[in-house]
Protein backbone atom coordinates (compact mmCIF):
# COMPACT_ATOMS: atom_id res chain seq x y z
CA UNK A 1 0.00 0.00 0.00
CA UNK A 2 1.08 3.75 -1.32
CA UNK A 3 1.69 6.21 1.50
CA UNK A 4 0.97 9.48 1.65
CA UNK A 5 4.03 10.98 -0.25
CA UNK A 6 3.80 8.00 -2.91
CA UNK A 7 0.03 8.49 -3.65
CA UNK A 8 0.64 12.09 -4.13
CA UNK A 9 3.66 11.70 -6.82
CA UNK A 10 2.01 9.63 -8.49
CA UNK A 11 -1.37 11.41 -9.27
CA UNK A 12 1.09 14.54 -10.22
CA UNK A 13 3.12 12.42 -12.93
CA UNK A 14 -0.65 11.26 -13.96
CA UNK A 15 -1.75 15.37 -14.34
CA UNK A 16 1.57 16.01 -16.29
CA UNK A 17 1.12 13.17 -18.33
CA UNK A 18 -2.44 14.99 -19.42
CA UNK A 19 -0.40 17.64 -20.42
CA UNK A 20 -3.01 19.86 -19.30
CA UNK A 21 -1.05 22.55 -17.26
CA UNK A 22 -4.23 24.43 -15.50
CA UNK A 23 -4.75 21.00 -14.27
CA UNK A 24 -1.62 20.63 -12.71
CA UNK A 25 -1.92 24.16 -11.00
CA UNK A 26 -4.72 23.35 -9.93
CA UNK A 27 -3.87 19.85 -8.51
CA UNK A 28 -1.28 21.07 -6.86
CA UNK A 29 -2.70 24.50 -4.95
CA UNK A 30 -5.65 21.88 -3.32
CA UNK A 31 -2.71 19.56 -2.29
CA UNK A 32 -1.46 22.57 -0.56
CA UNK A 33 -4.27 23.47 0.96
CA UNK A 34 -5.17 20.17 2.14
CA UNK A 35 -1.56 19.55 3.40
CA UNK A 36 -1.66 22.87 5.50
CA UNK A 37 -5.24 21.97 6.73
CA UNK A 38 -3.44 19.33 8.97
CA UNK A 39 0.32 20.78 8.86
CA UNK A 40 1.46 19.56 12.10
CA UNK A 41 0.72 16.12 10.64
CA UNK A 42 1.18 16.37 7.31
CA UNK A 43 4.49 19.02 6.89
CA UNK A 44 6.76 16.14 5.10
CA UNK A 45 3.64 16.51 2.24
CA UNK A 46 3.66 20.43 2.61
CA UNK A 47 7.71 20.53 1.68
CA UNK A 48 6.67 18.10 -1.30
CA UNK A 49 3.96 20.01 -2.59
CA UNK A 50 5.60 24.01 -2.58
CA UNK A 51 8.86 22.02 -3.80
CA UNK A 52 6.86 20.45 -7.10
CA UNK A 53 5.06 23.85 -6.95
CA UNK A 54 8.44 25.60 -7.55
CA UNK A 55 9.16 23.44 -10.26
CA UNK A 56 6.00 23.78 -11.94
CA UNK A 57 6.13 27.85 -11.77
CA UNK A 58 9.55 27.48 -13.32
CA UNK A 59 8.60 25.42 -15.68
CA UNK A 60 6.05 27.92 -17.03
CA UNK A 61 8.00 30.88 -16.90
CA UNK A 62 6.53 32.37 -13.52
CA UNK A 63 10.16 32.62 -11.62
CA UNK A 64 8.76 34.88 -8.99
CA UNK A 65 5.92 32.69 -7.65
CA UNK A 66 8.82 29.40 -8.12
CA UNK A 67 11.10 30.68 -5.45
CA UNK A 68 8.50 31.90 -3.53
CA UNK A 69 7.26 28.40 -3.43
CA UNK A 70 10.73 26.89 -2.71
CA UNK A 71 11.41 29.29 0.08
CA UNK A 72 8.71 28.10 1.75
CA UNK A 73 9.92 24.69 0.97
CA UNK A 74 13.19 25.15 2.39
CA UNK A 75 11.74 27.02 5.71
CA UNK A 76 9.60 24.06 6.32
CA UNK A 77 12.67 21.76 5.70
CA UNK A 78 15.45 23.90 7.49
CA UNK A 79 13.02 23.53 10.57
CA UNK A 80 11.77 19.98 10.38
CA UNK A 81 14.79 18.34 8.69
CA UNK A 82 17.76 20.39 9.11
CA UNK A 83 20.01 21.70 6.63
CA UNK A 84 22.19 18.38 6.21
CA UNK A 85 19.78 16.01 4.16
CA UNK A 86 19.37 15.46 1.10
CA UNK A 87 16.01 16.70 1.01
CA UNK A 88 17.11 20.39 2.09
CA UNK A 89 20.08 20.08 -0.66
CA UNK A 90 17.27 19.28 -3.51
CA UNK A 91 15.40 22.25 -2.15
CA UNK A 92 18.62 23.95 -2.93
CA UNK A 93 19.11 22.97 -6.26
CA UNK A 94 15.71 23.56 -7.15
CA UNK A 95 15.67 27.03 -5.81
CA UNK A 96 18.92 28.03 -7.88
CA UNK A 97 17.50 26.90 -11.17
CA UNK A 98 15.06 29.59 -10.78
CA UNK A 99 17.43 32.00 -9.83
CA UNK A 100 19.42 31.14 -13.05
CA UNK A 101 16.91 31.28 -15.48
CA UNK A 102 16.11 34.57 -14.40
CA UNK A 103 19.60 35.47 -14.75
CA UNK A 104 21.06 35.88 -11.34
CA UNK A 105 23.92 33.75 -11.63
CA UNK A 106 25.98 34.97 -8.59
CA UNK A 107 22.63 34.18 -6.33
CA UNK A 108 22.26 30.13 -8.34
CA UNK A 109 25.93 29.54 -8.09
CA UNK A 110 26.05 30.12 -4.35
CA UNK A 111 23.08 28.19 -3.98
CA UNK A 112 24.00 25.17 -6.51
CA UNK A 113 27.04 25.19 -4.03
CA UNK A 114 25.71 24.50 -1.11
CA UNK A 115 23.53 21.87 -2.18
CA UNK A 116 26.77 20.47 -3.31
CA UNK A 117 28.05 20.51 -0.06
CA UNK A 118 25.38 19.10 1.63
CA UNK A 119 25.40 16.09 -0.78
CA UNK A 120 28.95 15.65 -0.27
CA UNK A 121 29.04 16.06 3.52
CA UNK A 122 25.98 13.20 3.90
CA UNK A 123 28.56 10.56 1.63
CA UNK A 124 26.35 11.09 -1.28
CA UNK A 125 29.00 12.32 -3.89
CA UNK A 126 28.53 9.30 -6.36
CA UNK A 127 24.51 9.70 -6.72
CA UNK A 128 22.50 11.26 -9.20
CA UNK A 129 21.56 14.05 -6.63
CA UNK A 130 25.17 15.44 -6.92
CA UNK A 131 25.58 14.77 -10.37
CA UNK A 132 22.66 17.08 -10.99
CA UNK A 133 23.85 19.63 -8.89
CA UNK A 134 27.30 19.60 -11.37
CA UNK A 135 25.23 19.69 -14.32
CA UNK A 136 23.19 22.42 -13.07
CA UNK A 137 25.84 24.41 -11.69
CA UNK A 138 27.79 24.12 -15.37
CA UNK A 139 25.07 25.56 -16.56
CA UNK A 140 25.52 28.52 -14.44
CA UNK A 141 29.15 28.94 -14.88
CA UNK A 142 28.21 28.90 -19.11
CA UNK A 143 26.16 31.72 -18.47
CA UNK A 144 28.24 33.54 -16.36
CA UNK A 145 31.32 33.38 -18.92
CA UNK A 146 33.11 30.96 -16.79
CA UNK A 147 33.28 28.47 -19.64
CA UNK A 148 36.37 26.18 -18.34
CA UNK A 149 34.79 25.46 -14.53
CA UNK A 150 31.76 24.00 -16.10
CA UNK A 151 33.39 21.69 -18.46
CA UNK A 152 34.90 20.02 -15.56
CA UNK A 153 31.82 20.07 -13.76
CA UNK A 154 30.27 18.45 -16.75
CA UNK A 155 32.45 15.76 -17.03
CA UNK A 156 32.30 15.09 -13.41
CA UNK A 157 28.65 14.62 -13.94
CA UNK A 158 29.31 12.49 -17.20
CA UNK A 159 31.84 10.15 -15.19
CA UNK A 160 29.40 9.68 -12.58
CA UNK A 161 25.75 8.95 -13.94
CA UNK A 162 27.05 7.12 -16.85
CA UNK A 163 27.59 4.27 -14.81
CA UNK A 164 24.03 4.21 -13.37
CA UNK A 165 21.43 2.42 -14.42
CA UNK A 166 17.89 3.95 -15.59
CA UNK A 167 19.72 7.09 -16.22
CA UNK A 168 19.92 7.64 -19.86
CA UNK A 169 18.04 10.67 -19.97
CA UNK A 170 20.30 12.61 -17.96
CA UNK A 171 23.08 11.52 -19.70
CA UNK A 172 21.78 12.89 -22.95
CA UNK A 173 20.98 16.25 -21.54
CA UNK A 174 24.82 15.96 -19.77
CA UNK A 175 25.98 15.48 -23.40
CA UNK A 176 23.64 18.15 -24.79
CA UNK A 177 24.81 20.98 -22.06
CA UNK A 178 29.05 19.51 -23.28
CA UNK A 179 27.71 20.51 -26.26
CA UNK A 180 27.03 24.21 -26.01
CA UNK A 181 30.03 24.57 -24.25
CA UNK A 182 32.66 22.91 -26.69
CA UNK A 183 30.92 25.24 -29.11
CA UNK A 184 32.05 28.00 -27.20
CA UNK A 185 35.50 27.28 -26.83
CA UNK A 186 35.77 26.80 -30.68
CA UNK A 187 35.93 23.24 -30.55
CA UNK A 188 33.28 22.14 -33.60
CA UNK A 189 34.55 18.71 -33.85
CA UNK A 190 34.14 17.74 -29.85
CA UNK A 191 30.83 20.16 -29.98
CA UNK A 192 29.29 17.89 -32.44
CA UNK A 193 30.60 14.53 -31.23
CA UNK A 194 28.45 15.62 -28.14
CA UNK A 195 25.74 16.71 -30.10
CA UNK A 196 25.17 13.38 -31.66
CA UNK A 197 25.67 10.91 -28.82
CA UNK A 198 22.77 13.28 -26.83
CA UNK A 199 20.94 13.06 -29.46
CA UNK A 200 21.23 9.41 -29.86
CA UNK A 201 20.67 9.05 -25.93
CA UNK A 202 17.11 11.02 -26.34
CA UNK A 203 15.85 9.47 -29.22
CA UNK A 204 16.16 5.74 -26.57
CA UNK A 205 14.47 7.61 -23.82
CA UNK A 206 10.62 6.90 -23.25
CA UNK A 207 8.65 9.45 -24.72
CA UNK A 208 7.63 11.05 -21.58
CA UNK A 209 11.10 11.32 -20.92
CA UNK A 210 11.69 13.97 -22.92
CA UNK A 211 11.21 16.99 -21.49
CA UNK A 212 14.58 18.13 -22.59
CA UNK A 213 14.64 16.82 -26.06
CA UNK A 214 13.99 20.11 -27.37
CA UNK A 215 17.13 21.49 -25.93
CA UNK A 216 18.54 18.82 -27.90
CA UNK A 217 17.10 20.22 -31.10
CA UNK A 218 17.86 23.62 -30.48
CA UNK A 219 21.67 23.27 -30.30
CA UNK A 220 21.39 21.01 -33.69
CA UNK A 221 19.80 23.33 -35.18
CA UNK A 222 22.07 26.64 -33.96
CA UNK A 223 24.81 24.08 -35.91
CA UNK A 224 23.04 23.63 -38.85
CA UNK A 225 22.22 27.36 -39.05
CA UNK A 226 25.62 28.21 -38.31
CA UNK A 227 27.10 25.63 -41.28
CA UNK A 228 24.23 27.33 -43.69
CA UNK A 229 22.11 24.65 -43.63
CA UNK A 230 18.94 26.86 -43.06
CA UNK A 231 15.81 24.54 -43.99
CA UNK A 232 17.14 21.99 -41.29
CA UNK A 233 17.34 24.53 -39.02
CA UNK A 234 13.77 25.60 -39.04
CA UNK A 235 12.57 21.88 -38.99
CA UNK A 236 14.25 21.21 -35.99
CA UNK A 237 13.60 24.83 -34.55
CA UNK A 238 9.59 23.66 -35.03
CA UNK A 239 10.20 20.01 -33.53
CA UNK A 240 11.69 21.70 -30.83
CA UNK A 241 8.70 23.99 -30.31
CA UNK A 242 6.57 21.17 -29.84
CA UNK A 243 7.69 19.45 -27.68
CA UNK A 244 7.88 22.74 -25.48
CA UNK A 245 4.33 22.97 -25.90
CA UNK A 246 3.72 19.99 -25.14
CA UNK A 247 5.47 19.78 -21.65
CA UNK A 248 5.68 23.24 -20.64
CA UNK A 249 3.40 25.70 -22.77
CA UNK A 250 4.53 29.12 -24.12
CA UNK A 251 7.34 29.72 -21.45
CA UNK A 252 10.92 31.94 -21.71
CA UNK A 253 12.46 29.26 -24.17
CA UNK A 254 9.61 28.60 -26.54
CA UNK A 255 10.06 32.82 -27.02
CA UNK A 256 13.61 31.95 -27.47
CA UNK A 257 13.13 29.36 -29.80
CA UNK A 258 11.09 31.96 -31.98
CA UNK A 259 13.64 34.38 -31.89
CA UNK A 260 16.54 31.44 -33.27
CA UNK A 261 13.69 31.03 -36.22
CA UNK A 262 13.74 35.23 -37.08
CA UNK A 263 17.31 35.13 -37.30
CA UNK A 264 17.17 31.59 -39.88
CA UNK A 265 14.21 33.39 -41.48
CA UNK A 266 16.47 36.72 -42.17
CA UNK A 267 19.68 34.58 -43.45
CA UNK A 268 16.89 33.13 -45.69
CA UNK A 269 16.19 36.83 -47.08
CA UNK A 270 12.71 36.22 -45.71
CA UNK A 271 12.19 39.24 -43.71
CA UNK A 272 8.73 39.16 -43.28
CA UNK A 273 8.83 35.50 -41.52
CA UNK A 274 11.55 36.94 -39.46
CA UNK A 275 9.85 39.79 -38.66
CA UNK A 276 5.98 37.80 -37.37
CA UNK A 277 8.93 35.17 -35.45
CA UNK A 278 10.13 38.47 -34.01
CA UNK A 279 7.01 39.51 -32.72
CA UNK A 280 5.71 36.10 -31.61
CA UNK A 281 8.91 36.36 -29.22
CA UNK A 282 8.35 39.49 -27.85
CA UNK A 283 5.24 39.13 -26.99
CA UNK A 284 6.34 35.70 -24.99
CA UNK A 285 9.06 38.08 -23.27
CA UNK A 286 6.77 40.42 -22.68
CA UNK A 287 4.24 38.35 -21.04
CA UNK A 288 6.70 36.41 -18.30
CA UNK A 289 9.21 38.41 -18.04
CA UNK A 290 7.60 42.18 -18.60
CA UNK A 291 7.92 44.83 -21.57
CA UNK A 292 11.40 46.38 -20.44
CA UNK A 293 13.04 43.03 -19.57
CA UNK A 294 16.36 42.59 -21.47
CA UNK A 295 15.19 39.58 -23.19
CA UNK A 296 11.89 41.78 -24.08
CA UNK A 297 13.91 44.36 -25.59
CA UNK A 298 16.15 42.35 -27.19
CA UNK A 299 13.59 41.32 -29.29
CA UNK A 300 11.90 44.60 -29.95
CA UNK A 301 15.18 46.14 -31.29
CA UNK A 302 15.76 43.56 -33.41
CA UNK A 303 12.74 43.54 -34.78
CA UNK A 304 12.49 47.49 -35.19
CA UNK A 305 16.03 47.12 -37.05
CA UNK A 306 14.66 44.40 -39.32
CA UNK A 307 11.51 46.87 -39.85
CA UNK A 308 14.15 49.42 -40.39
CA UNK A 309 15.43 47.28 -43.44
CA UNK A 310 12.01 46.60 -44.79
CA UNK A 311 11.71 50.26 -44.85
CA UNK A 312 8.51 49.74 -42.48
């Protein structure tokens, strides 16, 4: 028989699944309510549910109400469980995410570092906990122009969960995040190598799986575009999209996905495609992120210079 905790992950994989997203909300927010109905009971349930509510406002785009939820996840945990379990270190991890996606790196890094050291100081340095936390602080370091510390942080990952079982998926997204970075550095040959054997590792994962496939596409495609190879790049730009869609809605990297297409479109000399792809992205900006974000105005001044060259 299913406890509590159990019973509760389960009907959430089940409202994903639907791909229904109000549904999810709206699964979760009763959860909470029933949860803090009976918190001195029920408080392990309460840190589950503003954890996966975190996630889910990330997931959408709506950063401020995800680390609101995860602070109140970590309060709850700092008080019941203490900061040295794993549970307070996932918190952690979660919490950064957020904060890099919204582009405080200085605040994630911190953060993806002391979930680090929580997972090392419990003995837990060769589990998939800490090997996320390397992948996700890489990720940070990329953005933050520290190119070299997450390539080692990446291959630390890659050494460790490609020995575990049941864990191709995060291997291919390991592969796909080398990727970007060996791209950076000016390495094509390495870049692509990675490329393909993420690829390869996606296209074996279940289908559910793939919430990160279209991450996947997108850096294929930024190499296709890149080598001049402009039709595959838009039919991997829409595969991507769809799968976006499909597991997350219209959130920060669907706009960003429309923005990749304007500049294919323009290399194409088709200006006017670019122009509607230009718009479509601002107006995803716009909405999570607000009209004078820097991602918002990056793709109205793009689009004003392209109207520029229409002579619009």
């Amino acid at each position: 028989m299913r406890n509590r905790l159990e019973t509760f992950y389960g009907e959430l994989d089940e409202c994903y699944l639907q791909g229904d997203l109000t549904a999810v909300e709206r699964f979760l927010l009763e959860c909470e309510k029933q949860a803090r109905s009976k918190a001195h009971g029920r408080r392990d349930e309460l840190i589950a549910v503003y954890n996966e509510l975190g996630s889910f406002y990330r997931g959408v785009g709506r950063y401020a109400q995800s680390v609101a939820a995860f602070e109140k996840a970590r309060t709850l945990a700092m008080t019941d469980l203490g900061k040295d379990c794993s549970q307070y270190a996932t918190i952690l991890n979660n919490m950064a995410g957020t904060y890099r996606l919204t582009g405080n790196h200085v605040k994630a890094i911190s953060l993806f570092h002391e979930a680090a050291e929580v997972y090392r100081q419990s003995g837990m340095e060769d589990s998939y906990a800490y090997a996320s936390v390397l992948n996700n602080l890489a990720l940070a370091y990329r953005e933050n122009s520290q190119n070299e510390r997450a390539i080692t942080c990446l291959l630390q990952a890659l050494e460790r969960i490609e020995t575990m079982p049941d864990h191709l998926h995060e291997v291919a997204v390991t592969y796909n995040n080398l990727t970007a970075l060996y791209n950076a550095a000016g390495d094509k040959k390495q870049a692509m190598l990675c490329l393909q054997r993420a690829l390869q590792a996606f296209e074996k994962c279940a289908d559910e799986e793939n919430v990160h496939y279209a991450a996947g596409l997108n850096s294929l495609a930024a190499f296709l575009y890149a080598e001049g190879d402009c039709e595959r790049a838009l039919a991997l730009y829409r595969k991507s999209m769809r799968y976006t869609l499909r597991f997350f809605g219209e959130n920060v990297e669907y706009g960003i996905t429309w923005q990749n297409m304007a500049h294919v479109y323009e290399k194409m000399g088709q200006r006017t495609e670019a122009a509607a792809a230009l718009e479509r992205a601002e107006k995803v900006y716009a909405r999570l992120l607000g009209p004078e974000h820097e991602r918002t105005q990056s793709a109205r001044d793009e689009l004003q210079r392209l109207r520029r060259a229409n002579g619009a």
